[in-house]
Protein backbone atom coordinates (compact mmCIF):
# COMPACT_ATOMS: atom_id res chain seq x y z
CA UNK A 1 12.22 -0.25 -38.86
CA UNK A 2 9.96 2.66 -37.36
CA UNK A 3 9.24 2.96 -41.79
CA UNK A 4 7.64 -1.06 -41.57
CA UNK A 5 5.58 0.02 -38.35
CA UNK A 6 4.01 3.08 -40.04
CA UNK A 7 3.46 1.17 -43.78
CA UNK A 8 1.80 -1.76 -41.42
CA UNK A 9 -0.50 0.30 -39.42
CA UNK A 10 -1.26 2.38 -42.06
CA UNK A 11 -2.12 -0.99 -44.36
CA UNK A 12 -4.01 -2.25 -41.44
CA UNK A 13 -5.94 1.24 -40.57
CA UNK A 14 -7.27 1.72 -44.28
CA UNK A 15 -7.47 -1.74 -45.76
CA UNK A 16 -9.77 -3.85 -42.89
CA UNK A 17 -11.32 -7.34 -43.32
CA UNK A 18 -15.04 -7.53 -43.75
CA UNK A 19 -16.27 -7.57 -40.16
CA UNK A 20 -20.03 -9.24 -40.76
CA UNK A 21 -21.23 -7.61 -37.58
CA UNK A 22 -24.58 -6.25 -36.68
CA UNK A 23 -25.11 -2.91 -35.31
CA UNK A 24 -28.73 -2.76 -33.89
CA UNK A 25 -30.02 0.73 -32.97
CA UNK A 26 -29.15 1.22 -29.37
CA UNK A 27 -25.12 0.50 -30.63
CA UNK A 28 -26.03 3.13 -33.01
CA UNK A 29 -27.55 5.77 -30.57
CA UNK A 30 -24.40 5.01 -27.83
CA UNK A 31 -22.26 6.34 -30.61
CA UNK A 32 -24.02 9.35 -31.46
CA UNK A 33 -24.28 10.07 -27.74
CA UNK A 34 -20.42 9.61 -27.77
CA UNK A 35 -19.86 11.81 -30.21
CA UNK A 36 -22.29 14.58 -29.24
CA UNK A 37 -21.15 14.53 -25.80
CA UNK A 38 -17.82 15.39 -26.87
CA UNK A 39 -18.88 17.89 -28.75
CA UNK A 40 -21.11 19.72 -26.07
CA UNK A 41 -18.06 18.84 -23.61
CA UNK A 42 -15.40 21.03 -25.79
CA UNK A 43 -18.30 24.01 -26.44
CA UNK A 44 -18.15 24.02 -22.91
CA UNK A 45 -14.64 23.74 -22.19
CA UNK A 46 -13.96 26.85 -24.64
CA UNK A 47 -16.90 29.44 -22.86
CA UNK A 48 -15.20 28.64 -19.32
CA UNK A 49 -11.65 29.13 -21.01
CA UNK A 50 -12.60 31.67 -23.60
CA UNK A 51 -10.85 34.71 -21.15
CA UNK A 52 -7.85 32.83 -20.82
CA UNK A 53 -7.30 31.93 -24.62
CA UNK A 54 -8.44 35.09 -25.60
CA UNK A 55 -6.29 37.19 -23.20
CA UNK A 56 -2.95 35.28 -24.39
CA UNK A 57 -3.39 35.98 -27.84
CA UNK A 58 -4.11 39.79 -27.11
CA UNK A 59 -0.61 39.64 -25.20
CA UNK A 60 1.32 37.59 -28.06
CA UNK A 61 0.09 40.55 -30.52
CA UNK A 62 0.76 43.37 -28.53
CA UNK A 63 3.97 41.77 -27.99
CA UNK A 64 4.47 41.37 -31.27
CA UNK A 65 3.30 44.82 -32.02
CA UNK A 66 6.07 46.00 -29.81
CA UNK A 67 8.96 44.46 -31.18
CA UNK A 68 8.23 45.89 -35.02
């Protein structure tokens, strides 16, 4: 059963009907702002986090300095 979900979602993700829409430019530019909002969200996300992420993996390899 959960084998027939995947095939159909996968059938329906990569083989879609012809949609014969129009996409003017401002559809266009809301998209790239989207996108490049997510992207400046995350750069900023990782400088306020940077510390954290970068103290934890100094710990997990002195740790696992340690233990050889």
């Amino acid at each position: 059963m959960r084998n027939a979900i995947f095939l159909a979602l996968i059938l329906v993700l990569f083989m879609p009907a012809p949609a014969h829409a129009y996409l003017d430019a401002g559809t266009i530019g809301m998209v790239f702002q989207v996108i490049l909002g997510g992207i400046v969200g995350f750069i900023v996300w990782v400088k306020f986090h940077w510390q954290g992420v970068k103290n934890f993996l100094i710990s997990q390899y002195k740790r696992q300095n340690q233990i050889k």
